[in-house]
C-alpha atoms as a PDB file:
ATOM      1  CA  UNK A   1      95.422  92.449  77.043  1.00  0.00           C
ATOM      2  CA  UNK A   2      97.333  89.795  75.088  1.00  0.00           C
ATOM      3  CA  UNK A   3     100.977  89.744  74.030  1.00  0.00           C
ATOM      4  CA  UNK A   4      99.883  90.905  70.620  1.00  0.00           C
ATOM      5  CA  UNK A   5      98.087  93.820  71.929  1.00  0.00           C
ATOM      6  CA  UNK A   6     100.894  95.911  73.937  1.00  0.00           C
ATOM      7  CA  UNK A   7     103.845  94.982  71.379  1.00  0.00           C
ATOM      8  CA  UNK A   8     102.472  97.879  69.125  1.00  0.00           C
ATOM      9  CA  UNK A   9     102.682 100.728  71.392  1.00  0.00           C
ATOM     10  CA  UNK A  10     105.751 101.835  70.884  1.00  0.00           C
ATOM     11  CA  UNK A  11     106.247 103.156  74.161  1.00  0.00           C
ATOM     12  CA  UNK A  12     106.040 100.066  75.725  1.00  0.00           C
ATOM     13  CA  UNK A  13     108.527  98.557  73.193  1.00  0.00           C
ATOM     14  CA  UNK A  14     111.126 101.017  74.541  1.00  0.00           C
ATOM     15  CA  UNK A  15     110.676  99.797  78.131  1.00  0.00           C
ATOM     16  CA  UNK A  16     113.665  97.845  79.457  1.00  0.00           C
ATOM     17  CA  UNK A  17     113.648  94.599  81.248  1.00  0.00           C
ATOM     18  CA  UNK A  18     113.116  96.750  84.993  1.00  0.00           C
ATOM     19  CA  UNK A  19     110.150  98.976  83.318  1.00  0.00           C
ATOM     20  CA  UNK A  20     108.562  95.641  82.572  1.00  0.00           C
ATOM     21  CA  UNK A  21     109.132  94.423  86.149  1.00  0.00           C
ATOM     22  CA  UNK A  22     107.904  98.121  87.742  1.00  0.00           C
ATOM     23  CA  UNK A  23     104.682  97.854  85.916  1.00  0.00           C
ATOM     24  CA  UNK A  24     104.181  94.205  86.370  1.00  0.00           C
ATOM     25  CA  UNK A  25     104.829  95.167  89.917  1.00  0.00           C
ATOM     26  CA  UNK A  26     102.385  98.529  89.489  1.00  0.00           C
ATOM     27  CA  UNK A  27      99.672  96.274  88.194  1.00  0.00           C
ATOM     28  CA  UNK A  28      99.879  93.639  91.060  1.00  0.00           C
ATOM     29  CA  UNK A  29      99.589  96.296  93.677  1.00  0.00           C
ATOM     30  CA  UNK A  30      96.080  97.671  91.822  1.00  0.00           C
ATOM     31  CA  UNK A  31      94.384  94.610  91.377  1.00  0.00           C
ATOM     32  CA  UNK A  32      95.509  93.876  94.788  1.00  0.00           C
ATOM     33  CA  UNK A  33      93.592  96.992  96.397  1.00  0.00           C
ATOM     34  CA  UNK A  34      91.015  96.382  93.802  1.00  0.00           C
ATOM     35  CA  UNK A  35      90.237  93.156  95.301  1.00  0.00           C
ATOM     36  CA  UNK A  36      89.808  94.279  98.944  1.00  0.00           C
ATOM     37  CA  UNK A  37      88.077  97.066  97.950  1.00  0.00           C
ATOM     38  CA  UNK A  38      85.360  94.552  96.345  1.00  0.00           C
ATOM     39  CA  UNK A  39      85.503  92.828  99.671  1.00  0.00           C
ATOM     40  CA  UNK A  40      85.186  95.740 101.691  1.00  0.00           C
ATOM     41  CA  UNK A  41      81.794  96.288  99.476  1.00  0.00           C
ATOM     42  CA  UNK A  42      81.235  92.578  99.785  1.00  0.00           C
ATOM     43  CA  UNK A  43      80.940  93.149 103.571  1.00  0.00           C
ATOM     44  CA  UNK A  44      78.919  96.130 103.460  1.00  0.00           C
ATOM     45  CA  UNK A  45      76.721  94.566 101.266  1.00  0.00           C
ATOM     46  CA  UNK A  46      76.614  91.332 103.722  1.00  0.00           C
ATOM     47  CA  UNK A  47      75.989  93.851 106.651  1.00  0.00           C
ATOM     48  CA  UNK A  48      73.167  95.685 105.487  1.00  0.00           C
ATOM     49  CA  UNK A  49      71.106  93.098 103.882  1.00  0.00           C
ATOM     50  CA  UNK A  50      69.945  92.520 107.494  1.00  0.00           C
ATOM     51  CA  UNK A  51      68.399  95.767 107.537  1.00  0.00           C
ATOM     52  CA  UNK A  52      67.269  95.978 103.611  1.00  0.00           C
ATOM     53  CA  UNK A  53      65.511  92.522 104.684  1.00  0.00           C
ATOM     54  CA  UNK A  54      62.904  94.576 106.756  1.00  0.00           C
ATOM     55  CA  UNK A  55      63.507  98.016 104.910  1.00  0.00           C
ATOM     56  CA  UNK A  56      63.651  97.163 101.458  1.00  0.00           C
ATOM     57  CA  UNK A  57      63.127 101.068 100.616  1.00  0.00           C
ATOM     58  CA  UNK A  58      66.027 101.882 102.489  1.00  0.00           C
ATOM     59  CA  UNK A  59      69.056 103.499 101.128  1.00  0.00           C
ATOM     60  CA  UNK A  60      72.699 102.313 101.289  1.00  0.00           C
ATOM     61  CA  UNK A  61      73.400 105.228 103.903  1.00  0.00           C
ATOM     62  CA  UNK A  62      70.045 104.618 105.618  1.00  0.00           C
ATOM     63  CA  UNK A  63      71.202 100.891 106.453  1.00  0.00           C
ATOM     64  CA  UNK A  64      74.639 102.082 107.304  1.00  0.00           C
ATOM     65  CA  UNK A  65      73.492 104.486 109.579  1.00  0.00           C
ATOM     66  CA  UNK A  66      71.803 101.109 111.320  1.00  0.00           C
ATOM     67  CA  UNK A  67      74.807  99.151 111.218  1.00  0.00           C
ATOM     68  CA  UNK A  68      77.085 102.209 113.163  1.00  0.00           C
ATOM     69  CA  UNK A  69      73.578 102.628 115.373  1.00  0.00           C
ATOM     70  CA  UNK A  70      73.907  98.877 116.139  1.00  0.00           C
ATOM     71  CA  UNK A  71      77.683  98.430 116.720  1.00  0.00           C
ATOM     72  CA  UNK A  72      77.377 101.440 119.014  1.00  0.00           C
ATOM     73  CA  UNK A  73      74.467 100.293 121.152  1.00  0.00           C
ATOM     74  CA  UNK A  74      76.256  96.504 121.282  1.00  0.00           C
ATOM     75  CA  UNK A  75      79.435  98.558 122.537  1.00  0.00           C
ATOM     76  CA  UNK A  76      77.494 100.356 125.274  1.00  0.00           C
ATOM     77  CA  UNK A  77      76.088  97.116 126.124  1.00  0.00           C
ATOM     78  CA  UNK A  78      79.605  95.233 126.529  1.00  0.00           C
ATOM     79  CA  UNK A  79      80.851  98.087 128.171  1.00  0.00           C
ATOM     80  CA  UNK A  80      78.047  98.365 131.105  1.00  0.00           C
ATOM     81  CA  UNK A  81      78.486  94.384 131.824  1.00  0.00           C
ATOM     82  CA  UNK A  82      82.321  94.728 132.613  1.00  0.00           C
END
């Protein structure tokens, strides 16, 4: 969105200088959870690849159901060695 673009709505002409600074403020706070929710998907995406790599007819769920399957049975593991 450009300058041009939001100075004809008129109800964001009748904002004051604070309105302006909320949604400024608004906006940074979305693109801010919008960016770790891409990395968040970027990691999921990292972690099952290991498991699309020998299932490629596996589903998203199917290969996180093998990532929680493999983090649990690594757990166990650390825990019997202590």
């Amino acid at each position: 969105m450009t300058t041009l673009s939001i100075i004809g709505q008129e109800a964001t002409r009748a904002l004051t200088r604070e309105d302006v600074l909320r949604v400024i403020e608004y906006r940074r706070q979305q693109i801010a959870s919008h960016r770790e929710a891409l990395r968040e998907w970027q990691e999921a995406l990292s972690a099952a690849d290991r498991f699309w790599t020998k299932h490629p007819d596996w589903r998203f769920g199917q290969c996180l159901d093998a990532i929680l399957a493999s983090n649990s049975h690594n757990t166990a593991n650390m825990e019997g060695k202590n």
